[in-house]
Protein backbone atom coordinates (compact mmCIF):
# COMPACT_ATOMS: atom_id res chain seq x y z
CA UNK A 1 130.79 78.35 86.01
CA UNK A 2 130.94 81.18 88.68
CA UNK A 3 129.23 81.25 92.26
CA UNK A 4 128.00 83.41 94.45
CA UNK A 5 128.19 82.78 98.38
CA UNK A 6 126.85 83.73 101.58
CA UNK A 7 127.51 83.63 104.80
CA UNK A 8 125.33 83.11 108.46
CA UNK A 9 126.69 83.27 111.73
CA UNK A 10 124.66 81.04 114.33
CA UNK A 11 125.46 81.53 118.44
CA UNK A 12 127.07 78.82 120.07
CA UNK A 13 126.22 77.89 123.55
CA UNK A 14 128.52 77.30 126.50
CA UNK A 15 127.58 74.19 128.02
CA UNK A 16 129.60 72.57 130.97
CA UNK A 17 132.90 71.32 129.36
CA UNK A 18 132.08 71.89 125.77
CA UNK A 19 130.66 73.97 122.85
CA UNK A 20 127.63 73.48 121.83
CA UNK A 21 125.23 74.09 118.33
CA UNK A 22 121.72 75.96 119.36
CA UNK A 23 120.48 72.73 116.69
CA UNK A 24 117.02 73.83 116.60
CA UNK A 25 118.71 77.44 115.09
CA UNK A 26 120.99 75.93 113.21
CA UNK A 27 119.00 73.81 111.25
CA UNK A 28 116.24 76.09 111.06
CA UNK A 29 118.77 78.23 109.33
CA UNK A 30 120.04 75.34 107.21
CA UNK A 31 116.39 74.56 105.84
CA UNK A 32 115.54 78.54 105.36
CA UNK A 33 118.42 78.80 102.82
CA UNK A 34 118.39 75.26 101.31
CA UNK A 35 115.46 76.52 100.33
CA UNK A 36 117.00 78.94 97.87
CA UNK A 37 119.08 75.74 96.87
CA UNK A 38 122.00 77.68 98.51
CA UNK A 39 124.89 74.33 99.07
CA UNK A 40 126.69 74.55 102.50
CA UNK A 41 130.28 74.23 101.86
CA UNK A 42 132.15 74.88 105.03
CA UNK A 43 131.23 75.61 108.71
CA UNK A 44 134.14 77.76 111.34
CA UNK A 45 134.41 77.93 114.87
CA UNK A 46 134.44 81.65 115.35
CA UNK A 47 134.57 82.70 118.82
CA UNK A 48 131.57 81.78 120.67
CA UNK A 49 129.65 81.80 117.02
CA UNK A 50 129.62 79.54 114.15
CA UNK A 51 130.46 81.00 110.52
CA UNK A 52 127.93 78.44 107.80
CA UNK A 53 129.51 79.36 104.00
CA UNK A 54 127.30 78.72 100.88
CA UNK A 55 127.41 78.88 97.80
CA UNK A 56 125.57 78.58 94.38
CA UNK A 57 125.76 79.23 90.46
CA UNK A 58 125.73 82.53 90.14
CA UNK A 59 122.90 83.00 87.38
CA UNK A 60 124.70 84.81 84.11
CA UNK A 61 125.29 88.04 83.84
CA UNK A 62 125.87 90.93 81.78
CA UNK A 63 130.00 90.74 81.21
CA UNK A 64 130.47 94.33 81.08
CA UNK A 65 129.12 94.86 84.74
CA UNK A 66 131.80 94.99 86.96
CA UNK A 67 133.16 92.16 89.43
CA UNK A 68 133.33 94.88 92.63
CA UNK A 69 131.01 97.80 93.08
């Protein structure tokens, strides 16, 4: 089986002596692509932003198209 992924960066807010998620963003976000049964498989501290990766079976596809464009 082969995947396809995605990626959405979400702002993280500076609160006194932590980090903190913007939740209502975040799982906003998290609902929006769920929807597209997109599977969250990591999260990353990135800076002051936080990296969400996805992924899902890639639906088939013609085997002579090529991998990179």
């Amino acid at each position: 089986m082969s995947w396809e992924y995605k990626i959405a960066i979400v702002k993280v807010l500076k609160g006194q002596a932590k980090l903190k998620f913007d939740t209502d963003k975040a799982v906003k976000l998290l609902n929006e692509i769920g929807k597209s049964e997109w599977e969250l498989i990591d999260v990353n501290l990135v800076g002051s932003e936080a990296m969400f990766t996805f992924k899902r079976p890639r639906e088939q596809r013609d085997e002579a198209e090529p991998l990179w464009k």
